[in-house]
N, C-alpha and C. Protein backbone atom coordinates (compact mmCIF):
# COMPACT_ATOMS: atom_id res chain seq x y z
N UNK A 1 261.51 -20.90 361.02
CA UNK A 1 261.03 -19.77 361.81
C UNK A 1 262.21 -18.85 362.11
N UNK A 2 262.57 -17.41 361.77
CA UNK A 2 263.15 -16.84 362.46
C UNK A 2 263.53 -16.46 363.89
N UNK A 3 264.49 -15.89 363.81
CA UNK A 3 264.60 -15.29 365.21
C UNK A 3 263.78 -14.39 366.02
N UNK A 4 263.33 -13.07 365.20
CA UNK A 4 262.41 -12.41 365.19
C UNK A 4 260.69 -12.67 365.67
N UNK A 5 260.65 -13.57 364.56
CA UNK A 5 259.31 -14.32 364.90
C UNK A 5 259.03 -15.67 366.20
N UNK A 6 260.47 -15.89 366.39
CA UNK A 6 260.45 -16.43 368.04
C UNK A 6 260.40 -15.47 369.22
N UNK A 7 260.87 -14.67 368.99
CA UNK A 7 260.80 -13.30 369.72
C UNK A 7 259.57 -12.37 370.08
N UNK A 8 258.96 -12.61 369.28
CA UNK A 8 257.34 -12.00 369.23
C UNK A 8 256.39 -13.09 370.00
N UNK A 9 256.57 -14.48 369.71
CA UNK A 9 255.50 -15.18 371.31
C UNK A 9 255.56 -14.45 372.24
N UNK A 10 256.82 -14.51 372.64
CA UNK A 10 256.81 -14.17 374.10
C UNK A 10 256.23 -12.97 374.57
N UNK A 11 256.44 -12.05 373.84
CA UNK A 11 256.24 -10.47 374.23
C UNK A 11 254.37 -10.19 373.49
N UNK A 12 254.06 -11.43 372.69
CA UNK A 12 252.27 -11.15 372.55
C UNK A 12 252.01 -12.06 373.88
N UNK A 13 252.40 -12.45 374.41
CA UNK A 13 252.26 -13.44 375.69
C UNK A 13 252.21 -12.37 376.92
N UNK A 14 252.88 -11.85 376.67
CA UNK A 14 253.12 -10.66 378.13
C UNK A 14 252.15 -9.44 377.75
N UNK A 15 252.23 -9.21 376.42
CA UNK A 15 250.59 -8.55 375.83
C UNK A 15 249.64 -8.91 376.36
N UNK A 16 249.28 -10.01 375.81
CA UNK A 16 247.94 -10.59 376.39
C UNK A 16 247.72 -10.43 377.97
N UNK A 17 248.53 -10.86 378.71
CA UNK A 17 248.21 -11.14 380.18
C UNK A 17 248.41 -9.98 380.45
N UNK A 18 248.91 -8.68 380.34
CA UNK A 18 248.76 -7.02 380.58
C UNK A 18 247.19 -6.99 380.06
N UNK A 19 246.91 -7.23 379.12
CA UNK A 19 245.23 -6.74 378.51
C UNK A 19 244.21 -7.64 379.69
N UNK A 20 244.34 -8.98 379.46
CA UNK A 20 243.58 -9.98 380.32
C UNK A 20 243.51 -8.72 382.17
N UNK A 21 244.79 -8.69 382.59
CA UNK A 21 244.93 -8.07 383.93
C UNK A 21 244.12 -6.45 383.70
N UNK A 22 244.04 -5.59 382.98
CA UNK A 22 243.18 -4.46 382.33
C UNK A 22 241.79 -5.30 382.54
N UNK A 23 241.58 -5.40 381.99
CA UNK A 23 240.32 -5.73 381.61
C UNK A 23 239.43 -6.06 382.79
N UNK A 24 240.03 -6.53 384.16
CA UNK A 24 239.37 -6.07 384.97
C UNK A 24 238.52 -5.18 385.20
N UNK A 25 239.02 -4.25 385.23
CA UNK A 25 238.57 -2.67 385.48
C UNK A 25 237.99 -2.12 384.46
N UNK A 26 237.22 -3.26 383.55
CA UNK A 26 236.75 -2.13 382.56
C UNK A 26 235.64 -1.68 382.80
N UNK A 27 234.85 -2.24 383.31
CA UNK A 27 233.37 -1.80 383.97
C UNK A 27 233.72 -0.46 384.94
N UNK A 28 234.45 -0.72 385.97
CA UNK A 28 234.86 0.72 386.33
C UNK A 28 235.65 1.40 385.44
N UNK A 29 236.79 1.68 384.84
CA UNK A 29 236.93 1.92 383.76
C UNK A 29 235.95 3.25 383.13
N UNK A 30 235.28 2.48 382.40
CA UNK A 30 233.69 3.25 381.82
C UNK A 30 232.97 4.04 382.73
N UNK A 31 232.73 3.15 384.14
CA UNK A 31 231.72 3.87 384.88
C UNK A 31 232.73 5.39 385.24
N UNK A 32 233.83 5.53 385.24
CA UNK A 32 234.21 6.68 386.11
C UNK A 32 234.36 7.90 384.50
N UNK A 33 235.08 7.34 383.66
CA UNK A 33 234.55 8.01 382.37
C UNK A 33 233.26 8.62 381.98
N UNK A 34 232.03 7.68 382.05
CA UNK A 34 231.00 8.29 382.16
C UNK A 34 230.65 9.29 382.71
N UNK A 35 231.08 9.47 384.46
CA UNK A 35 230.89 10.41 384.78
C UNK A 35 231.64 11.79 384.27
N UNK A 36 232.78 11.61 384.31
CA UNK A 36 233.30 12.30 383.57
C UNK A 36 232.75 13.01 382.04
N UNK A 37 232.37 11.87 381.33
CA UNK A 37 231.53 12.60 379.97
C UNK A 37 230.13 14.08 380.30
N UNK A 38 229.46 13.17 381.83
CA UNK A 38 228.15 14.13 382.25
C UNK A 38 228.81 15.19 383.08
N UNK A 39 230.00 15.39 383.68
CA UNK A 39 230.16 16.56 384.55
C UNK A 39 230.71 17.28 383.55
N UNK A 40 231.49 16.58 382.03
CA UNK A 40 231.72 18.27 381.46
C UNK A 40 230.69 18.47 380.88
N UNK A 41 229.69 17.92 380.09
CA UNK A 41 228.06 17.96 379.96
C UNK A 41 227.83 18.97 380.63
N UNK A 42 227.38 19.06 381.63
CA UNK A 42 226.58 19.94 382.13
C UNK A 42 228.00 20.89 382.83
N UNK A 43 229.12 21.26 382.91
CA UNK A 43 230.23 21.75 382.60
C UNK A 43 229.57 22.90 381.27
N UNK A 44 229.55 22.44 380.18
CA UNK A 44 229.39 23.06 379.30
C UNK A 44 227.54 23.78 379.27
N UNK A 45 226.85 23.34 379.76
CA UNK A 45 225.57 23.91 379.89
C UNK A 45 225.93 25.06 380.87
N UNK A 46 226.43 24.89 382.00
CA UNK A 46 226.45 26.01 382.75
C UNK A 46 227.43 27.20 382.29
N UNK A 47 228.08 26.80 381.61
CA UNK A 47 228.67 27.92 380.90
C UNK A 47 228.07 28.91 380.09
N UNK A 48 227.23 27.82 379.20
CA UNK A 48 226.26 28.70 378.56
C UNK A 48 225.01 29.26 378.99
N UNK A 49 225.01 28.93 380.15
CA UNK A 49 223.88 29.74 381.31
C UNK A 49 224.74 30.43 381.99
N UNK A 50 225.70 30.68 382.20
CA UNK A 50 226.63 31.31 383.07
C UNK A 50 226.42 31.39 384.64
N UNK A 51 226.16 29.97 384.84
CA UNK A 51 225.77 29.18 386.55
C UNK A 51 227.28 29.04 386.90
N UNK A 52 227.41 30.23 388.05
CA UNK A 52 228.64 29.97 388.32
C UNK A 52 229.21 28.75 389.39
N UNK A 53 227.75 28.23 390.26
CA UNK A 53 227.84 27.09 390.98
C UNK A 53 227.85 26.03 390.70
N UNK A 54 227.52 25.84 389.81
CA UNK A 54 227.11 25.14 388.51
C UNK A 54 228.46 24.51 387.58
N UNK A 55 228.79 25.88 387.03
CA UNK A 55 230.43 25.02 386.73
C UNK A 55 231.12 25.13 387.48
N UNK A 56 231.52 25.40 388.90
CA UNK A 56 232.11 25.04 389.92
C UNK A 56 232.19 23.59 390.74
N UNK A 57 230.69 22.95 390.78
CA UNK A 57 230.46 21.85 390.89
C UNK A 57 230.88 20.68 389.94
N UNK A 58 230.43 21.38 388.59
CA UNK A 58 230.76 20.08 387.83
C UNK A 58 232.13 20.01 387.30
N UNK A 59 233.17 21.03 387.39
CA UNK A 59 234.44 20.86 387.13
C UNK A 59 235.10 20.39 388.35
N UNK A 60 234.86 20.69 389.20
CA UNK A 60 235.44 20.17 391.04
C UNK A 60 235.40 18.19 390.52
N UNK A 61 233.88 18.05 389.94
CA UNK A 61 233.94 16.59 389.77
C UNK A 61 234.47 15.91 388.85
N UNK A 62 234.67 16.85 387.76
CA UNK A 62 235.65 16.53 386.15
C UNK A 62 236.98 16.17 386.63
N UNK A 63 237.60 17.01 387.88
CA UNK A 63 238.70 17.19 388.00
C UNK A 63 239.43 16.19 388.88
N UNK A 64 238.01 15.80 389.76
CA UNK A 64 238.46 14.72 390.59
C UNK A 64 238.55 13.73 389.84
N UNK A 65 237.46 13.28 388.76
CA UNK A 65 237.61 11.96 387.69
C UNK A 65 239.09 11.71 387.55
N UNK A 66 239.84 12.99 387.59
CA UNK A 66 240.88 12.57 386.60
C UNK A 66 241.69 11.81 387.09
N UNK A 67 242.05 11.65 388.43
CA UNK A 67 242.42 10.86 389.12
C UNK A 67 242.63 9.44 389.19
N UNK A 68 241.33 9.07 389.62
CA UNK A 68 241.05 7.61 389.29
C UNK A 68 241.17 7.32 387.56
N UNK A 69 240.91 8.13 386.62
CA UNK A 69 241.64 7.40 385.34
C UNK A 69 242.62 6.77 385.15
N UNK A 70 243.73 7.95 385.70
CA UNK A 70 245.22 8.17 385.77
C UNK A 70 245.53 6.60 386.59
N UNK A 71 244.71 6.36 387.95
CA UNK A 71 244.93 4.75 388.59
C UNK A 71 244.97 3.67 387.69
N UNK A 72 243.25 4.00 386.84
CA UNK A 72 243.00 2.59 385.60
C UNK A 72 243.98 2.80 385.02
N UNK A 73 244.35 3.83 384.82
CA UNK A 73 245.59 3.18 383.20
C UNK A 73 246.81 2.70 383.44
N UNK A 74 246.87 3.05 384.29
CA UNK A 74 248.70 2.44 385.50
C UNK A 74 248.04 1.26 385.47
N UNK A 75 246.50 0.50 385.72
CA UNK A 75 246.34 -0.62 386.01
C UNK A 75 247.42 -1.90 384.39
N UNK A 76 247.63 -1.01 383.55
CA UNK A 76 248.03 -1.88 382.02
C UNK A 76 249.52 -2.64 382.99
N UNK A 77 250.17 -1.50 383.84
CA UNK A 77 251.48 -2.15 384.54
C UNK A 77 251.36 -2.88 385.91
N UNK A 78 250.44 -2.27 386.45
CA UNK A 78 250.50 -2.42 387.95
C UNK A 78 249.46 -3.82 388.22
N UNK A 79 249.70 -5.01 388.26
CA UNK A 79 248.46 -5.83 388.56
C UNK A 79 247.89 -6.36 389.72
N UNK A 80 248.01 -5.27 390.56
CA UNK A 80 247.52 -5.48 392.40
C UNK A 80 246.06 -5.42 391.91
N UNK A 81 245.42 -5.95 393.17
CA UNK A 81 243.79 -5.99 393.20
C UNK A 81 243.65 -4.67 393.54
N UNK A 82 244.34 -3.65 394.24
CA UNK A 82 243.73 -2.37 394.69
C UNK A 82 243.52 -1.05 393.82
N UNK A 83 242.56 -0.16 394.17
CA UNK A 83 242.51 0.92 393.29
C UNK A 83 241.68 1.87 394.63
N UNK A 84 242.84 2.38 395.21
CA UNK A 84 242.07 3.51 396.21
C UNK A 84 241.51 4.77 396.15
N UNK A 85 242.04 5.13 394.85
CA UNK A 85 241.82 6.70 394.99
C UNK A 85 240.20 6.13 393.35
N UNK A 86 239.91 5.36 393.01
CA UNK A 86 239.07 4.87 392.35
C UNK A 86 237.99 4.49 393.31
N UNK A 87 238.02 3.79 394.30
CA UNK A 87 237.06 3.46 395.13
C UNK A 87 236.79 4.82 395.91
N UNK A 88 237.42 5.85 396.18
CA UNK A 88 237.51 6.93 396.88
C UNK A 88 236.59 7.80 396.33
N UNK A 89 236.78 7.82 395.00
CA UNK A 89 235.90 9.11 393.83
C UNK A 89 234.82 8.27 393.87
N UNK A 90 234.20 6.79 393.72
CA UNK A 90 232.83 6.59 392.94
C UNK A 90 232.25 6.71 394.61
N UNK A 91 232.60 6.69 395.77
CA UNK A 91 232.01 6.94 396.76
C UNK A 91 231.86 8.97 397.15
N UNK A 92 232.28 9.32 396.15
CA UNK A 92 232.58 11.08 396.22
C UNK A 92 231.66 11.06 395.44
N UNK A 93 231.71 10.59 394.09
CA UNK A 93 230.42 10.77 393.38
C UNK A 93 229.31 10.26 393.79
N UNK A 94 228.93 9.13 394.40
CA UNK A 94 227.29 9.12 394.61
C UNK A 94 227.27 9.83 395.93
N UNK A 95 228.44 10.53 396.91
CA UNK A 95 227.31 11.83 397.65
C UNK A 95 227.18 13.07 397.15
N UNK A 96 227.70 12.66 395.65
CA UNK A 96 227.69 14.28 395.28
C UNK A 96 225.78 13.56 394.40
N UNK A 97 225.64 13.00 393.95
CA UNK A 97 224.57 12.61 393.56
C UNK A 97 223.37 12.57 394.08
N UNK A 98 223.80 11.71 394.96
CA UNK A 98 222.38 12.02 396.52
C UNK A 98 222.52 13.95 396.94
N UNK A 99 223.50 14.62 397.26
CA UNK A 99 223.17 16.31 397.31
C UNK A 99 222.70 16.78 396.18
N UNK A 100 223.36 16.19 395.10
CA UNK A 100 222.50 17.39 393.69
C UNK A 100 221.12 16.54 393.39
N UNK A 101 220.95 15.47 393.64
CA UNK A 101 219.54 14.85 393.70
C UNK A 101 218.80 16.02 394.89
N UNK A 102 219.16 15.90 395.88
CA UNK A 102 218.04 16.87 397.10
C UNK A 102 217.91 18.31 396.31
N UNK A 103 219.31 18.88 395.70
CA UNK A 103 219.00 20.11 395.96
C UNK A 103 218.24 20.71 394.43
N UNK A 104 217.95 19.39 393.49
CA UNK A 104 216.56 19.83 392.45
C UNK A 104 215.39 20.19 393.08
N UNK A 105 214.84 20.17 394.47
CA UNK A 105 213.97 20.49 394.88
C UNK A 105 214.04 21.44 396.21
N UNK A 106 215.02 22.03 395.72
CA UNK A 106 215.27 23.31 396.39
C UNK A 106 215.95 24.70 395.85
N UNK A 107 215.49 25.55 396.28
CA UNK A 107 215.55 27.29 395.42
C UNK A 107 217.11 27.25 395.16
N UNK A 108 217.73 26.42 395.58
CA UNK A 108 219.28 26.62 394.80
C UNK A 108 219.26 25.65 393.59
N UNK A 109 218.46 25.22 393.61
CA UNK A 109 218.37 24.35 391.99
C UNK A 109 218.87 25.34 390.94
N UNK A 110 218.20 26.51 390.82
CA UNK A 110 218.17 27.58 389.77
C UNK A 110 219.85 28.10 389.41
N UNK A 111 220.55 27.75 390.81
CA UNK A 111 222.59 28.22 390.74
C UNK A 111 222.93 27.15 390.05
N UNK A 112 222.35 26.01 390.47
CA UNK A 112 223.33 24.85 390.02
C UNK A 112 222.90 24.13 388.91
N UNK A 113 221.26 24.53 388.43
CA UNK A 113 220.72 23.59 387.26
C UNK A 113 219.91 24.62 386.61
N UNK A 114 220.57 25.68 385.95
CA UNK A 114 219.76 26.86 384.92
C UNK A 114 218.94 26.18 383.96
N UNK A 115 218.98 25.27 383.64
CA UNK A 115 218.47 24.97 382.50
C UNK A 115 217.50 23.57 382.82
N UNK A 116 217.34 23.36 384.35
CA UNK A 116 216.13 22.79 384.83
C UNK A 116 215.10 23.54 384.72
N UNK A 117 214.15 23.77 383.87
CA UNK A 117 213.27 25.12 383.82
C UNK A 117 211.99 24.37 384.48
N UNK A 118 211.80 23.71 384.23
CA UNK A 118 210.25 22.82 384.22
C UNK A 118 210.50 21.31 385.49
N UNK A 119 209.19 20.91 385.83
CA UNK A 119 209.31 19.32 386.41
C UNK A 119 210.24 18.43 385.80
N UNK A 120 209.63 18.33 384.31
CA UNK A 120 210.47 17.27 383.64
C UNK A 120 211.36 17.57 383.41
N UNK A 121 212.14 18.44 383.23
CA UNK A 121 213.61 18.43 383.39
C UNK A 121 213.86 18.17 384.72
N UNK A 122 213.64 18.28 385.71
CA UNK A 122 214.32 18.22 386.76
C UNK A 122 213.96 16.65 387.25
N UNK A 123 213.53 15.80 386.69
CA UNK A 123 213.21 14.56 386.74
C UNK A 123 214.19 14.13 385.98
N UNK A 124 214.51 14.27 384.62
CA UNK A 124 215.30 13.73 384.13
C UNK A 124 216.84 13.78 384.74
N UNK A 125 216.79 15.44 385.07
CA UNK A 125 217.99 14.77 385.85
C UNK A 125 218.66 14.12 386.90
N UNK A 126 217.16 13.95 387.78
CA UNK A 126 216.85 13.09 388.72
C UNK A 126 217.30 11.62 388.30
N UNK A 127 216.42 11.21 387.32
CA UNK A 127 217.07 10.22 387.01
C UNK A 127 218.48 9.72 386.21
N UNK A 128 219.33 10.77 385.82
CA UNK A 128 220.52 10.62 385.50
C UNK A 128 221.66 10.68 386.96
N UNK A 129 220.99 11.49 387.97
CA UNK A 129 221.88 11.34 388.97
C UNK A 129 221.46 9.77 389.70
N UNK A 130 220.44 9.04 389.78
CA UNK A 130 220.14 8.20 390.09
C UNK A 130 221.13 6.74 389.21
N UNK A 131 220.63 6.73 388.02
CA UNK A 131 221.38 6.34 387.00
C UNK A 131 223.48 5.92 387.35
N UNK A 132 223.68 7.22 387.62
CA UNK A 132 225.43 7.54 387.73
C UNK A 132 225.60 6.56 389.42
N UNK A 133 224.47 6.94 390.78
CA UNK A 133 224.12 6.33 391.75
C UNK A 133 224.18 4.87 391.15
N UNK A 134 223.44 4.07 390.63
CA UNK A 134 223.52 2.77 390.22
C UNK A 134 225.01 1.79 389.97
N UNK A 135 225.12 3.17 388.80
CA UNK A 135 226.37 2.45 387.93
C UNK A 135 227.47 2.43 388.77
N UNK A 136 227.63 3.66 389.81
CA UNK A 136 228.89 3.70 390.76
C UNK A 136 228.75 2.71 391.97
N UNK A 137 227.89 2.02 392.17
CA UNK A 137 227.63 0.97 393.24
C UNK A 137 227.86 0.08 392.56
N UNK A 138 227.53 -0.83 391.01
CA UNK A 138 228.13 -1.36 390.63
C UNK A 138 229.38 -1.57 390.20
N UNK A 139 230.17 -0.47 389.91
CA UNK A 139 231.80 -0.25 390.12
C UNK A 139 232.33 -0.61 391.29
N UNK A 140 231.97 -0.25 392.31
CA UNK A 140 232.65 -0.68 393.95
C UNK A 140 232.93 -2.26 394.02
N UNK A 141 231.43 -2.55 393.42
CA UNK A 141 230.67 -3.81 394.03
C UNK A 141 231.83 -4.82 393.07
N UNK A 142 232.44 -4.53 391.50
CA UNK A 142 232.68 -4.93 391.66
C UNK A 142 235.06 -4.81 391.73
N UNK A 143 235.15 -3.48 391.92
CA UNK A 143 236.52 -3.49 392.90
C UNK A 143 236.56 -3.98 394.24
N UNK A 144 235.43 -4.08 395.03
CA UNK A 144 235.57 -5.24 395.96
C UNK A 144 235.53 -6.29 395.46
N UNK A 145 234.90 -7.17 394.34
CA UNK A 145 235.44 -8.14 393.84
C UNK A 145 236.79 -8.64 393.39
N UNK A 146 237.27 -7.96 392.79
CA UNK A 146 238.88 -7.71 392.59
C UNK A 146 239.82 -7.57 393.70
N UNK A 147 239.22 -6.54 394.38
CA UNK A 147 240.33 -6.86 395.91
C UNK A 147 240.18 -7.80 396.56
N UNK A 148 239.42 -8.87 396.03
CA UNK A 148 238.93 -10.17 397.29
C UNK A 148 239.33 -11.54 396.20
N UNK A 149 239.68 -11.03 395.12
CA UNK A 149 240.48 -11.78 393.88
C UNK A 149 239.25 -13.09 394.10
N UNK A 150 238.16 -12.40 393.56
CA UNK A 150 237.19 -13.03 393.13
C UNK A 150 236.16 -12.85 391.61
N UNK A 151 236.78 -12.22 391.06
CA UNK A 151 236.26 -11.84 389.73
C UNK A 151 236.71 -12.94 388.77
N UNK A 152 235.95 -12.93 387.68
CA UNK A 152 235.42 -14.35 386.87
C UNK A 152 237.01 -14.04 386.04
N UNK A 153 237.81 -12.91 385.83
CA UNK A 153 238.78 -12.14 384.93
C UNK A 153 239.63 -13.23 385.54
N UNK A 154 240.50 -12.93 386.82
CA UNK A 154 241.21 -13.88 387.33
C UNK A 154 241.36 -15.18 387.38
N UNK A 155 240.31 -16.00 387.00
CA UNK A 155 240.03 -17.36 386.66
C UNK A 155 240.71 -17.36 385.27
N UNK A 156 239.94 -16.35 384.53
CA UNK A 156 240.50 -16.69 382.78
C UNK A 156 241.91 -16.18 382.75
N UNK A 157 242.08 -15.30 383.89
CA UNK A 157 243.99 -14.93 383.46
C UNK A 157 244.73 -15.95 383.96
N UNK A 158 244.42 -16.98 384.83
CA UNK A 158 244.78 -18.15 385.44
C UNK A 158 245.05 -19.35 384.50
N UNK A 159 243.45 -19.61 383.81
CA UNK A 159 243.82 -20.75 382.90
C UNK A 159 245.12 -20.52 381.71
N UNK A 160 244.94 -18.76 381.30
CA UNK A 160 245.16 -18.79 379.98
C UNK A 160 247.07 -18.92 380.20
N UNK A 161 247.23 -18.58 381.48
CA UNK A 161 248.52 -18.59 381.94
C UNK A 161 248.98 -20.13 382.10
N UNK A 162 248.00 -20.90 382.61
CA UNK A 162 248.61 -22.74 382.23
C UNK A 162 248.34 -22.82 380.87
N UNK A 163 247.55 -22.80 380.20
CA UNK A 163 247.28 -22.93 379.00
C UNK A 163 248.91 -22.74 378.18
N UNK A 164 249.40 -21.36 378.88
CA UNK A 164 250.37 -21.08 377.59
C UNK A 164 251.88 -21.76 378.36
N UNK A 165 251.54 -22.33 378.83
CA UNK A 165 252.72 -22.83 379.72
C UNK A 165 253.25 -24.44 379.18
């Protein structure tokens, strides 16, 4: 065996347990991405309706996403249970969800959702803000798991750490 190739355990070893410690957060992770994918979504619809409340709203929320990304990806170095400014946004996003949920059924719908023309559109996006509501309660639900170093992840980064020992 070379030198080289003794040299490489160790550092796929410190690989692994950086990915294992990631991988936490991948469910949030996704969920805050997601939102991100639907606020430039409709980002880009209101442009082409030229809703100026509209892309005001949904870039205010693009912009906040970016934030909590910027946390997950520090998570590859940083392996604390906490993520504040992550728990901070998915609780920003579902009251921005519950307000743009109310205000489909009100005469400012038309600033902020041009291209709600009909019921069923405005249902559907009822149920996409409902939807983003779900998925961001399951994100919390489970970074309070993680800050209470109770997630099933920590068990397997545990064994795999005696394991390689």
């Amino acid at each position: 065996m070379t030198h080289t190739s003794k040299m490489q355990k160790p550092n796929e070893k410190i690989k692994s347990i950086r990915y294992l410690y990631f991988s936490r957060y991948l469910l949030v992770h996704f969920t805050v991405a997601v939102m991100m994918v639907f606020d430039l979504f409709w980002l880009l619809a209101d442009l082409n309706y030229k809703a100026t409340w509209g892309m005001v709203l949904s870039l205010v929320l693009f912009i906040l996403a970016l934030v909590p990304e910027i946390e997950l990806i520090h998570k590859l170095d940083d392996h604390d249970n906490q993520a504040p400014s992550t728990k901070r946004f998915l609780f920003e996003q579902i009251g921005a969800n519950v307000l743009l949920g109310i205000s489909l059924f009100t005469p400012i719908c038309k600033k902020i959702y041009p291209f709600a023309a009909d019921q069923g559109s405005k249902m559907a996006i009822l149920a996409l803000l409902l939807a983003g509501i779900i998925c961001c309660g399951l994100a919390l639900k489970r970074l309070d798991s993680i800050a209470k170093s109770r997630d099933r992840y920590l068990k397997i980064i545990d064994n795999y750490k005696n394991y390689q020992q």
